[in-house]
Protein backbone atom coordinates (compact mmCIF):
# COMPACT_ATOMS: atom_id res chain seq x y z
CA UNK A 1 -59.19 -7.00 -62.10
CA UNK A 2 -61.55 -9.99 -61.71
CA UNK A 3 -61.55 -9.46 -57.79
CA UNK A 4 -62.25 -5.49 -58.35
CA UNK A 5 -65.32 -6.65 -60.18
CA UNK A 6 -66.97 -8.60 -58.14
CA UNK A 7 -66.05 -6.12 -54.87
CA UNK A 8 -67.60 -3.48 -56.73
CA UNK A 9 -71.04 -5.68 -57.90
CA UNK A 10 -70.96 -7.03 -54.32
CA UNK A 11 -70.88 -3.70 -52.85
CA UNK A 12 -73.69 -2.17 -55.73
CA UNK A 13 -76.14 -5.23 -54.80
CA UNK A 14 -75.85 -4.75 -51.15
CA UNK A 15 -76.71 -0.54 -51.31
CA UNK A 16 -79.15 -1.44 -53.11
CA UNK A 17 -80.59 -3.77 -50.99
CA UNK A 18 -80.07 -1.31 -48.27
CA UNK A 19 -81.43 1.52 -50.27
CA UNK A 20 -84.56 -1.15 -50.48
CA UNK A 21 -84.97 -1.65 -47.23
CA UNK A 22 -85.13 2.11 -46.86
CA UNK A 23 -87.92 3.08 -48.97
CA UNK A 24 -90.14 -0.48 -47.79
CA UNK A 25 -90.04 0.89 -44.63
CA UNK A 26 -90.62 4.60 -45.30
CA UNK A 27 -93.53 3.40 -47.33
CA UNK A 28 -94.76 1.49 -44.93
CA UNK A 29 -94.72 4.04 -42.48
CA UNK A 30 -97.20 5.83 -44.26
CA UNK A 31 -99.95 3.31 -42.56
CA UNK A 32 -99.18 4.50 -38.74
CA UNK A 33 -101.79 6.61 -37.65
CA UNK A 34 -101.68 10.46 -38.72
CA UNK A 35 -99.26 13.02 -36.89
CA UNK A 36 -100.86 15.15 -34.75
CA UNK A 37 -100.09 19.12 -33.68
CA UNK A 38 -97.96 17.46 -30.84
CA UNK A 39 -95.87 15.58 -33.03
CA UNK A 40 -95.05 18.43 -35.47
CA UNK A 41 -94.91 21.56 -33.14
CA UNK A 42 -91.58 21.95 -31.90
CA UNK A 43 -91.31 22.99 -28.59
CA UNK A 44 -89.70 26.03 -27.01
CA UNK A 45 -85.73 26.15 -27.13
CA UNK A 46 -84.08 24.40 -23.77
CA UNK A 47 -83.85 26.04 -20.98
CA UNK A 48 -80.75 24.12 -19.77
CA UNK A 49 -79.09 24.25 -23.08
CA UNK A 50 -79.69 28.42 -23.31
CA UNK A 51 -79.72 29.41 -20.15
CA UNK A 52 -77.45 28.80 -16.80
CA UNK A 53 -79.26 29.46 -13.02
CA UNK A 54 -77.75 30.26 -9.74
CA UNK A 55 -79.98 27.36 -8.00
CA UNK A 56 -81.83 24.48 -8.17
CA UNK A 57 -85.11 26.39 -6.81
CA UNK A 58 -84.41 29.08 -9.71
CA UNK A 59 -84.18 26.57 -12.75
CA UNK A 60 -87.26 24.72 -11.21
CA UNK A 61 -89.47 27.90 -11.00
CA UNK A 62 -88.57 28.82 -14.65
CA UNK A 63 -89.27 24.93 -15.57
CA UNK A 64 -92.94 25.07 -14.16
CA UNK A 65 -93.36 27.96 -16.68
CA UNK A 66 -91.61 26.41 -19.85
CA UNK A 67 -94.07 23.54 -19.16
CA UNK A 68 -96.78 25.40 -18.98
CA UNK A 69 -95.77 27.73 -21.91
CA UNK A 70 -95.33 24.35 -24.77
CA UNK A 71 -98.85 22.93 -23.28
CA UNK A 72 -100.46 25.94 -24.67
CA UNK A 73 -98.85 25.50 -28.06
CA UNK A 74 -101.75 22.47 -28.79
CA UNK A 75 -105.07 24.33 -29.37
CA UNK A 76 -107.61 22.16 -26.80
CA UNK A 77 -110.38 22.23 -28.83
CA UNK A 78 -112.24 18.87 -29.57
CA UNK A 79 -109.58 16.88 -27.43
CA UNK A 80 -110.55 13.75 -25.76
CA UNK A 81 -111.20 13.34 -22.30
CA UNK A 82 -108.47 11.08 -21.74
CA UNK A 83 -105.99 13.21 -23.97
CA UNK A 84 -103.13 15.56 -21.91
CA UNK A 85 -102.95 18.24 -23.59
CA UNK A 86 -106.69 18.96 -23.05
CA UNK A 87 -106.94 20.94 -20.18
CA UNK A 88 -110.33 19.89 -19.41
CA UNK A 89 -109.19 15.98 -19.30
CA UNK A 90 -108.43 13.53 -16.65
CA UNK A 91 -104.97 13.44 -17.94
CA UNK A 92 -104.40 16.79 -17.82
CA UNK A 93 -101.00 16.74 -15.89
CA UNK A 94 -100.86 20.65 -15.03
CA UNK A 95 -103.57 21.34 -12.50
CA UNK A 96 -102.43 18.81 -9.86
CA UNK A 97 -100.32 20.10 -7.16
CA UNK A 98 -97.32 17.95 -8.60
CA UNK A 99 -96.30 19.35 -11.60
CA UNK A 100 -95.65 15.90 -13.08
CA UNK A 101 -93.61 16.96 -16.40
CA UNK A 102 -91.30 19.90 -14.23
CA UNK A 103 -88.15 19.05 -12.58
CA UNK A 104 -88.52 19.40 -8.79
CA UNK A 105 -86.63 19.84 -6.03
CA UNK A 106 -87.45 18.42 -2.07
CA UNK A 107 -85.40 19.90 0.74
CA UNK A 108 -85.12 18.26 4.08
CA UNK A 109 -84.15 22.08 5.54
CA UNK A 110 -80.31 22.95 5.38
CA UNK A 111 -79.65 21.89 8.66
CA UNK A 112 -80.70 18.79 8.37
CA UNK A 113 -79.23 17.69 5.48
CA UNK A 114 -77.26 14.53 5.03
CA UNK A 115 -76.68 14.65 0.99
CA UNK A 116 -77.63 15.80 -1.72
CA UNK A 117 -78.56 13.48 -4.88
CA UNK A 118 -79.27 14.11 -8.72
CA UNK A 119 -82.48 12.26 -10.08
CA UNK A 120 -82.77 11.80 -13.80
CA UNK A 121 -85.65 10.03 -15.39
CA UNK A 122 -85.91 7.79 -18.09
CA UNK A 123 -86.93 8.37 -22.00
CA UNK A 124 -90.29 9.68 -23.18
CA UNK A 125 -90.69 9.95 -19.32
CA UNK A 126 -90.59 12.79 -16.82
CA UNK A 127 -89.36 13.90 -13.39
CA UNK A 128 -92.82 12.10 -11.72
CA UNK A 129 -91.21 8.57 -13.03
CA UNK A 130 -88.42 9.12 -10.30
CA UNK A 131 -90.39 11.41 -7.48
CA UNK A 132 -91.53 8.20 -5.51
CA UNK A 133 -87.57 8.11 -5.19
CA UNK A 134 -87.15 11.59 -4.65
CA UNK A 135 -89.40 11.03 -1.56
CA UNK A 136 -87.64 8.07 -0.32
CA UNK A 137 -84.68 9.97 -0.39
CA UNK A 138 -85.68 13.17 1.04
CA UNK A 139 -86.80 10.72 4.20
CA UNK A 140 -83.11 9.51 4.45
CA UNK A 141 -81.95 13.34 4.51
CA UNK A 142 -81.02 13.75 1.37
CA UNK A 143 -81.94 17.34 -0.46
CA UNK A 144 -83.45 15.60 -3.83
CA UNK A 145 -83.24 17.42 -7.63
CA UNK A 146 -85.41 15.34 -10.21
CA UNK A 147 -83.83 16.44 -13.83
CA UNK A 148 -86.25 17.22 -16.61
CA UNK A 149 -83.95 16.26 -19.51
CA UNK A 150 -84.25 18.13 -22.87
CA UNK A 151 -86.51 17.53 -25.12
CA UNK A 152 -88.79 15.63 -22.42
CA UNK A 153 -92.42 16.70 -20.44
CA UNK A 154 -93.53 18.64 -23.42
CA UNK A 155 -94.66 17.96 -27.15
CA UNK A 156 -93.03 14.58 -28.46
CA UNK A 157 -91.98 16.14 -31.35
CA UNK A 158 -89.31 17.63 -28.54
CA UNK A 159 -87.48 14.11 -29.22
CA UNK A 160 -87.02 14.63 -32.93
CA UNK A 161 -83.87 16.37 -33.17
CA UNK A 162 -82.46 15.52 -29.63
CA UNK A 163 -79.03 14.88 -28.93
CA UNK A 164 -77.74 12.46 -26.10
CA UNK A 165 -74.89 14.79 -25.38
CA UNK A 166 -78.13 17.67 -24.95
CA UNK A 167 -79.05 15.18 -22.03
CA UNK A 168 -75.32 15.04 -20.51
CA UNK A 169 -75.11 18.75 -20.60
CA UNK A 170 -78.29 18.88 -18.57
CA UNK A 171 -76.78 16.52 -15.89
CA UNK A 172 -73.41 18.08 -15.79
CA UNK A 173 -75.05 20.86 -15.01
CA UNK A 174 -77.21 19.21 -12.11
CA UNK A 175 -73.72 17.58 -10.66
CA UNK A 176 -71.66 20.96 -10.48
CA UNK A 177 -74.97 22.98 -8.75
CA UNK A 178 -75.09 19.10 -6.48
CA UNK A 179 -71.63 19.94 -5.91
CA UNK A 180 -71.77 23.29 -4.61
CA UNK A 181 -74.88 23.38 -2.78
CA UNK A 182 -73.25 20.02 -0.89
CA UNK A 183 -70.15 22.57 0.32
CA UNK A 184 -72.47 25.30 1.32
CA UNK A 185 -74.12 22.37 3.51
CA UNK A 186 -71.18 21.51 5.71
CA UNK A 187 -69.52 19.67 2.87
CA UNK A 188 -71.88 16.70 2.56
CA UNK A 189 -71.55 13.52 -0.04
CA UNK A 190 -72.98 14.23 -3.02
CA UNK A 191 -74.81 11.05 -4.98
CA UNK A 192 -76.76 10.21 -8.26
CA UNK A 193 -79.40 8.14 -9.57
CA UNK A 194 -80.84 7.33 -12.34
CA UNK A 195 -83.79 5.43 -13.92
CA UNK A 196 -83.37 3.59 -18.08
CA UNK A 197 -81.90 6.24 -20.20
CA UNK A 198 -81.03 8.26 -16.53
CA UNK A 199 -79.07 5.26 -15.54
CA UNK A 200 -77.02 5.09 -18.82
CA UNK A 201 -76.68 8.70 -18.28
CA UNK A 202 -75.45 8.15 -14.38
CA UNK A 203 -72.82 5.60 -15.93
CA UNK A 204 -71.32 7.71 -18.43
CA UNK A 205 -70.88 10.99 -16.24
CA UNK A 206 -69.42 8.65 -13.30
CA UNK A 207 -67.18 7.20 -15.70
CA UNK A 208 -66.04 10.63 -17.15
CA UNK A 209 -65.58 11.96 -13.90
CA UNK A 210 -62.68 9.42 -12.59
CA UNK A 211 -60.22 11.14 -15.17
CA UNK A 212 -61.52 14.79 -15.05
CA UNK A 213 -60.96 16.61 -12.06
CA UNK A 214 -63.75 19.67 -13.08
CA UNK A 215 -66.23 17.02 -12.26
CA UNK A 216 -67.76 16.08 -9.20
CA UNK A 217 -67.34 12.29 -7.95
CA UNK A 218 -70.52 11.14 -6.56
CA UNK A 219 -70.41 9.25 -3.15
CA UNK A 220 -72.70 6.26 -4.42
CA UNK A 221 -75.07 6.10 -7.58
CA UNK A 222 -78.47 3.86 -7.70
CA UNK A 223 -79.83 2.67 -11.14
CA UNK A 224 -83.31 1.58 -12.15
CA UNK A 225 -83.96 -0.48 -15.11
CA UNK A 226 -80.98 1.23 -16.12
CA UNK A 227 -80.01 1.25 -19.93
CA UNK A 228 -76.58 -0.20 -20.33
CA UNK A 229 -77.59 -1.50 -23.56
CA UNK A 230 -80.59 -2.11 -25.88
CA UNK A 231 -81.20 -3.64 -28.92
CA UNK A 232 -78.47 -3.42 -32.35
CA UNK A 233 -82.20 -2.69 -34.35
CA UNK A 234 -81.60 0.79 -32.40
CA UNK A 235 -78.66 1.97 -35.05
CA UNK A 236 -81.19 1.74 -38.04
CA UNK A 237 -82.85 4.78 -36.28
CA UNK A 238 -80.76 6.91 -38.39
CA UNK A 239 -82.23 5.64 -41.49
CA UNK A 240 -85.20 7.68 -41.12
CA UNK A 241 -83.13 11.17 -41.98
CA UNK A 242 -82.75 9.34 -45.45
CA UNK A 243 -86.33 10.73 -46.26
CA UNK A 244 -88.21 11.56 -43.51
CA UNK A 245 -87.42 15.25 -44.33
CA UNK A 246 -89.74 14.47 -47.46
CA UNK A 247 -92.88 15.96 -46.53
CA UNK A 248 -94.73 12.06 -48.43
CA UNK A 249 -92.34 10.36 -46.15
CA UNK A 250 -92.52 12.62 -42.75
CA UNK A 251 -93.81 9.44 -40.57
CA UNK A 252 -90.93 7.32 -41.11
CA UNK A 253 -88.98 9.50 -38.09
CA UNK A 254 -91.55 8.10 -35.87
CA UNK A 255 -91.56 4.25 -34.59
CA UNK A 256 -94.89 5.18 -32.85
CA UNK A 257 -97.73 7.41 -33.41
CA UNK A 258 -100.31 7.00 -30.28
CA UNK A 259 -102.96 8.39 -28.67
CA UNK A 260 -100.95 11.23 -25.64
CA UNK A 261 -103.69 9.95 -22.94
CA UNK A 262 -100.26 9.36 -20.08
CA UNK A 263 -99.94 12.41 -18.21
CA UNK A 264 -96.22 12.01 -17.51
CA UNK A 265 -95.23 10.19 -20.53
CA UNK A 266 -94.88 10.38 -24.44
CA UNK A 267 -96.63 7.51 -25.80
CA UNK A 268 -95.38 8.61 -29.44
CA UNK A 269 -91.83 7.73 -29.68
CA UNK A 270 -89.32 8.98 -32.33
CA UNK A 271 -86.62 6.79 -34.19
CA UNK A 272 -83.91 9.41 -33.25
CA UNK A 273 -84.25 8.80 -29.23
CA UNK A 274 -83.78 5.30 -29.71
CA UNK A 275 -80.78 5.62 -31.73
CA UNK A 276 -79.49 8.25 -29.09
CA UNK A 277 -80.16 5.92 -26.48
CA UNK A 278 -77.75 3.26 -28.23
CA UNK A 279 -75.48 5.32 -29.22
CA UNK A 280 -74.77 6.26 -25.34
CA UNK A 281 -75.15 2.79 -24.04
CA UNK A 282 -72.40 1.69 -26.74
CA UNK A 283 -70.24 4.35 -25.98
CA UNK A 284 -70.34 3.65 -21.92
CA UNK A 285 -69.09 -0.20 -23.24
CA UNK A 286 -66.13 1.85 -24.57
CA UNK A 287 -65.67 4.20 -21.73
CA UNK A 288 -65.59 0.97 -19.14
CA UNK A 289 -63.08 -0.60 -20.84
CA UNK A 290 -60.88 2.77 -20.94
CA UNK A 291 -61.53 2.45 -16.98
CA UNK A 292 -60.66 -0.59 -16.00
CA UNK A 293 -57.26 -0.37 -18.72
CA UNK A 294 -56.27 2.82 -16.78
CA UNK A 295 -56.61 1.33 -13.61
CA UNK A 296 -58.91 3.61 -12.14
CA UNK A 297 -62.15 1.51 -11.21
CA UNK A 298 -61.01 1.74 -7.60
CA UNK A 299 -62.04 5.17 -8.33
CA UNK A 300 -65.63 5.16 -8.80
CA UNK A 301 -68.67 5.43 -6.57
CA UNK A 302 -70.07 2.64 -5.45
CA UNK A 303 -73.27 0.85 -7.57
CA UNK A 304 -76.63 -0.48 -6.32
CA UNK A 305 -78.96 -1.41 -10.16
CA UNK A 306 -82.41 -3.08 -9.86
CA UNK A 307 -83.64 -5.03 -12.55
CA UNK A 308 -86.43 -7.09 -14.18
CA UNK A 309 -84.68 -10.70 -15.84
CA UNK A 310 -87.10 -10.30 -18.63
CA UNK A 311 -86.84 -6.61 -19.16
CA UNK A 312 -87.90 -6.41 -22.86
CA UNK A 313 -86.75 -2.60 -23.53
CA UNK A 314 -82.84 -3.22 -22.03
CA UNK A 315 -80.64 -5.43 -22.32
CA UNK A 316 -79.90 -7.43 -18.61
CA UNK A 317 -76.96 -8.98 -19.96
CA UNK A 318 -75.29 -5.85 -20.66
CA UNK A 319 -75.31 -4.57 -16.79
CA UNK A 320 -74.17 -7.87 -16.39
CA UNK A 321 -71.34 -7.27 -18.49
CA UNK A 322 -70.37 -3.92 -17.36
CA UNK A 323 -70.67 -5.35 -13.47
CA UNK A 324 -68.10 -7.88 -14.93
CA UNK A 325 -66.01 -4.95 -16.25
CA UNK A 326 -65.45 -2.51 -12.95
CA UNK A 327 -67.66 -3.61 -10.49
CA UNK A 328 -66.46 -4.78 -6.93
CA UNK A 329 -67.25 -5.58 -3.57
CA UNK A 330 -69.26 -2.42 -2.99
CA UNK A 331 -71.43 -2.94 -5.63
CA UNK A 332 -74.91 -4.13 -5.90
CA UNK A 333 -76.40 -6.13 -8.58
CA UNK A 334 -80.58 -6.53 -7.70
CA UNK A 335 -82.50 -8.99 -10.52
CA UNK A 336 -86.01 -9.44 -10.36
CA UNK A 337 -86.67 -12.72 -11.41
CA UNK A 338 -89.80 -13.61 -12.60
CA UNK A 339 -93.01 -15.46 -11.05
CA UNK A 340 -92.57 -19.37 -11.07
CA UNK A 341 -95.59 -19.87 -10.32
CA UNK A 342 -96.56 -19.31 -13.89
CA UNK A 343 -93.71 -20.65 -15.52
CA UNK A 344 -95.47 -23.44 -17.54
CA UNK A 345 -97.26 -20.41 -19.27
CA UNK A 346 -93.50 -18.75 -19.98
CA UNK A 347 -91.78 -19.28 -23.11
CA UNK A 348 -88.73 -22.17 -22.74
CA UNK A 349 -85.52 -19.62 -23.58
CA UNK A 350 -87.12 -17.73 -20.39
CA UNK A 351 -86.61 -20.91 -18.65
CA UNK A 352 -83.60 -22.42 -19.42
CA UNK A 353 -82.16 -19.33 -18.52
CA UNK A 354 -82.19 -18.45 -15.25
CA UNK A 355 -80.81 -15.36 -13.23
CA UNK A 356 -78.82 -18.37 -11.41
CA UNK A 357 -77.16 -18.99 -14.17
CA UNK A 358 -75.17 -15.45 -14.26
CA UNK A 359 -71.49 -16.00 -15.74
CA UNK A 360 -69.05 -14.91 -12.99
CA UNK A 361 -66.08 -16.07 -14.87
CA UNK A 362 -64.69 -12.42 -15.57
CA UNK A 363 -65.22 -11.18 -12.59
CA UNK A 364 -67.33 -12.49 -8.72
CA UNK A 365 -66.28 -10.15 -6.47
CA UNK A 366 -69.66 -7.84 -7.02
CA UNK A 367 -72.75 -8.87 -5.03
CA UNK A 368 -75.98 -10.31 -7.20
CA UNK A 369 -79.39 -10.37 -4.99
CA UNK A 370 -82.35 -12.36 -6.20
CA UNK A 371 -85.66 -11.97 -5.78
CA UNK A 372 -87.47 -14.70 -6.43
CA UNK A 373 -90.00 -16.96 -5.01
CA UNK A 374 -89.54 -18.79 -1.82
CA UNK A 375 -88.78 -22.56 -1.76
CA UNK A 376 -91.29 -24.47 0.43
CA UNK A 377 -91.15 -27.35 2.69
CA UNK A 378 -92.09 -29.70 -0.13
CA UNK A 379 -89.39 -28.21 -2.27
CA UNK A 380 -91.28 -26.15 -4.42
CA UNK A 381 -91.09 -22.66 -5.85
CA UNK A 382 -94.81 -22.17 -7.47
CA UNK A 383 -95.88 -20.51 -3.91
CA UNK A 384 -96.60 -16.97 -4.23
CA UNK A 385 -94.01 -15.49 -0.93
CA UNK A 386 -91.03 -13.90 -2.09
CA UNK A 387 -87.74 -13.05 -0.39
CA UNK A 388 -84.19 -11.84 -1.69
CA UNK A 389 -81.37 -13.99 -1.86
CA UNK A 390 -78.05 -13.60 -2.29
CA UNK A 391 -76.41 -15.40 -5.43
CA UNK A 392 -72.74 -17.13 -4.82
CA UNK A 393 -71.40 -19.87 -7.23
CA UNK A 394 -75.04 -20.38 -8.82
CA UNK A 395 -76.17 -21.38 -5.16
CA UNK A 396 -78.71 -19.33 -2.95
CA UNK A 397 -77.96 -18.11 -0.03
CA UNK A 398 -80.08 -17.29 3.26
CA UNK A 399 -82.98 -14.91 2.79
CA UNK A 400 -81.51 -11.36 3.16
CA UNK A 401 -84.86 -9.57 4.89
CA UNK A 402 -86.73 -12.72 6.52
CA UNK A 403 -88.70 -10.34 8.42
CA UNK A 404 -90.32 -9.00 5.87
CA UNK A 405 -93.46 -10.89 4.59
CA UNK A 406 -94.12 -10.33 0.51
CA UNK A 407 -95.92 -11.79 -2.37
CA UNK A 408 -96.67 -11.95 -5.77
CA UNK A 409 -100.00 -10.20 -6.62
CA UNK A 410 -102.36 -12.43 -8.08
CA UNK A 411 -102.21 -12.76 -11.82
CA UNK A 412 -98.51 -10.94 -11.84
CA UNK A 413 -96.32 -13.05 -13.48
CA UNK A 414 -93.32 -11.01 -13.87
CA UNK A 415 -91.99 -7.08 -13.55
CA UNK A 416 -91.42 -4.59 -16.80
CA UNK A 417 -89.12 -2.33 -16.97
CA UNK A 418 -91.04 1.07 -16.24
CA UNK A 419 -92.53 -0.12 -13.03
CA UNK A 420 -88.82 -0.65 -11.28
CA UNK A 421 -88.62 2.65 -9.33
CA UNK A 422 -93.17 3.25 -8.89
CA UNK A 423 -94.40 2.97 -5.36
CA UNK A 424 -97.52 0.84 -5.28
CA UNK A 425 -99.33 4.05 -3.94
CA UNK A 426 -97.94 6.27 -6.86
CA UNK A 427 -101.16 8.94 -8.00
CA UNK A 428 -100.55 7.92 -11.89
CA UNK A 429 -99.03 4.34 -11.56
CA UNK A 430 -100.04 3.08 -8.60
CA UNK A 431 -101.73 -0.11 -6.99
CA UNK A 432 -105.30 2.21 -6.95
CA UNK A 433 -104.50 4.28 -9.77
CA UNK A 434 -106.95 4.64 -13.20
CA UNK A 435 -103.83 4.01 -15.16
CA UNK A 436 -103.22 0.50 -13.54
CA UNK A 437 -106.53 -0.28 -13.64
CA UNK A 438 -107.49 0.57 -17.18
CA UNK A 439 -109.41 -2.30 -18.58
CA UNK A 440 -110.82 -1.88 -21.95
CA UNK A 441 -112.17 -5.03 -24.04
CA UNK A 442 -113.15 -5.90 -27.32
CA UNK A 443 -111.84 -7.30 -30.46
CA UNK A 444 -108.22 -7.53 -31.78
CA UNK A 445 -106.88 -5.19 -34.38
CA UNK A 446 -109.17 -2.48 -33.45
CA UNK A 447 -107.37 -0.14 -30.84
CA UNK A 448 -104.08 1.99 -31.49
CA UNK A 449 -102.49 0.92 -28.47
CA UNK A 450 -102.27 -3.00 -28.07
CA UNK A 451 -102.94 -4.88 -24.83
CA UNK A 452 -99.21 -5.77 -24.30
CA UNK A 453 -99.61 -2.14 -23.26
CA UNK A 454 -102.48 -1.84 -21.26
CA UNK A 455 -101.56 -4.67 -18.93
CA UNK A 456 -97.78 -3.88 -18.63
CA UNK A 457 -97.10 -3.71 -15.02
CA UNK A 458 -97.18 0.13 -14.04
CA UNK A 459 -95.77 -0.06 -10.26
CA UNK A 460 -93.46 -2.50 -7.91
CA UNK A 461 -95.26 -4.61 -5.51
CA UNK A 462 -91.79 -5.01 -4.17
CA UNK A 463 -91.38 -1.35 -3.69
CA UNK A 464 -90.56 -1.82 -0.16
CA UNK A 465 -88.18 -4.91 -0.33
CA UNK A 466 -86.38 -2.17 -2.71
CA UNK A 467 -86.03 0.31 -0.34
CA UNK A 468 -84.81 -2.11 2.26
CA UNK A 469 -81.81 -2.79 -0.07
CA UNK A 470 -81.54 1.19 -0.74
CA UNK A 471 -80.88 1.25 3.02
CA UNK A 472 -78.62 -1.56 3.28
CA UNK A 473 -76.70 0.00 0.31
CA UNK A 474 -76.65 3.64 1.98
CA UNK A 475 -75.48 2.20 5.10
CA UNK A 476 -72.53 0.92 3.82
CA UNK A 477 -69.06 2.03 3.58
């Protein structure tokens, strides 16, 4: 009886502490900035979740319009110049000849096409985060889709209510249309790619598709920045349904509430996408696992991931992990390592840990390339040349493109996340582009949006060292 007591105060003091927690931080969500009509106007039911298309080319045409159609929802009026929904702006995104937010499609002409490849971009993003890609491909011969996922490239409030398995139904979708459009093309491979939440979403469709045979295999998938896990903070993104639906409480859904001045991006970000994003990446740890038990890793496509070491929105050690799991020979892990140079300005668990230090112990039979700085004749690493080195038995090997001359840009001490798959001569992102170059200054705790965000690397100086691996990958058996 004793024992029942003290279960039963134990459990009552820890809901309440819970229940606490709660209403602190619905409170305290009362001081992010107000919502604006993009963060409470829904947007226009799915057209992927309503509607099925005979083609590519049809969905796409119909996207163009449902873009256009939820960008009228926000009345203009008294908009900044630098806001997106005002048509008038410099980050307008709909009177440029790339419909950044749409889903697109690039055709190399059907008789000379060597495969056709899936695209999906990353969260709050759109299809022009992966359309440097699509272009890369579409020069190999590849006929290129770039998936607008649900809920994305309109109104952020479009990320509210989202489910992660609204996302999969988009991409199954993509693979069966890949799928038949490759047999109507001489029966050519089909592949997949995918950048964060896209990657995470590449993983768990190639690791449903090795035990069901209504899905299509794909030949070979790359991942960028790819999410194969994130934080454990992400399951308390279900906490907001608690209250949020409380019209006093109606900010605590959202983790962010910024100005929309990114024409291919939501800079307001919801607690439930988060929380979807987990709940996917968790769920691909499970599906793995099932894999490898059922002996059917031999299986799946082959694996190429690029990734910063210090990416601070996924965690590396997770695609480390799931490498560990089911990768093999074929596969390709790519790590960014950071700029040495700078490393007495770096903080010391950034140091002591190393991408040479990756655990092998479960499993060495993948490949790990480095990039990293070059090791002079003095024996130093500060210089600013890079290469790419292959990683056996926490040794270096020789560098893997010595014919290629790269470096550091000056002042870059390390790569983000985002910038993985932008070409340095991306329109929006790019080397020349008013987003990269957007210096404002002042005093602290004035702006909305911090300087961590400002001066977040946009695009990959090592764009092309990428794309030399890309072809060393596709060349492969």
């Amino acid at each position: 009886m004793k024992i029942l007591k003290l279960f039963l105060k134990t459990s009552l003091i820890i809901v309440l502490i819970v229940v606490s927690i709660i209403v602190f931080r619905a409170y305290n969500s009362r001081n992010l900035p107000d919502l604006k009509s993009w963060n409470t106007i829904k947007p226009n039911p799915e057209l992927l979740l309503n509607n099925d298309y005979n083609s590519f080319e049809e969905f796409v045409k119909a996207d163009k319009i449902y873009i256009t159609e939820n960008f009228k929802k926000i009345n203009s009026e008294n908009l900044g110049l630098f806001n997106k929904y005002n048509p008038k702006g410099i980050s307008y995104p709909l009177n440029t000849e790339v419909n950044y937010n749409a889903s697109f499609v690039l055709d190399p002409g059907k008789n000379n096409t060597k495969g056709v490849i899936v695209l999906i971009h990353g969260l709050s993003d759109s299809p022009y985060h992966i359309y440097n890609l699509g272009k890369y491909f579409l020069g190999k011969g590849f006929y290129v889709f770039g998936l607008r996922m649900p809920g994305h490239g309109t109104l952020p409030s479009g990320l509210l209510d989202v489910k992660w398995q609204d996302w999969y139904k988009a991409v199954k979708w993509s693979m069966k249309k890949a799928g038949e459009l490759a047999i109507e093309r001489n029966n050519i491979p089909v592949y997949m790619g995918g950048f964060s939440t896209g990657g995470s979403l590449s993983i768990h469709y190639s690791l449903n598709a090795v035990s069901d045979d209504k899905l299509v295999i794909p030949k070979k998938i790359f991942l960028f920045s790819p999410a194969a896990g994130v934080s454990k903070l992400a399951v308390i993104g279900a906490w907001h349904k608690t209250l949020s639906w409380i019209d006093y409480f109606k900010k605590f859904a959202w983790l962010d509430i910024l100005p929309e001045y990114d024409p291919a991006k939501y800079m307001s970000f919801t607690k439930n996408a988060g929380r979807q994003v987990f709940l996917l990446s968790e769920l691909n740890k499970e599906l793995a696992q099932k894999v490898k038990e059922k002996g059917l890793v031999e299986k799946l496509p082959s694996y190429i991931s690029f990734e910063s070491w210090v990416d601070a929105t996924v965690n590396v050690s997770d695609l480390v992990d799931l490498y560990s799991v089911i990768g093999d020979k074929n596969d390709v892990l790519v790590i960014f390592d950071i700029n040495h140079k700078f490393s007495h300005f770096m903080r010391k668990q950034i140091i002591e840990n190393p991408p040479k230090n990756i655990d092998f112990s479960m499993n060495n039979s993948f490949e790990v390339h480095i990039l990293t700085n070059k090791v002079d004749s003095t024996g130093s690493n500060k210089g600013r040349a890079v290469g790419i080195f292959p990683l056996k038995n926490g040794k270096y090997g020789d560098n893997l493109f010595p014919d290629t001359n790269m470096y550091w840009p000056k002042r870059y001490f390390a790569l983000s996340h985002i910038c993985v798959p932008i070409s340095p001569t991306n329109n929006l992102y790019g080397k020349d582009s008013y987003l990269n170059k957007l210096e404002i200054h002042g005093e602290r705790q004035v702006l909305l949006i911090t300087s961590e965000d400002i001066n977040r690397i946009r695009y990959n100086p090592f764009y092309e060292l990428m794309t030399r691996e890309l072809d060393r990958f596709i060349g492969a058996n």
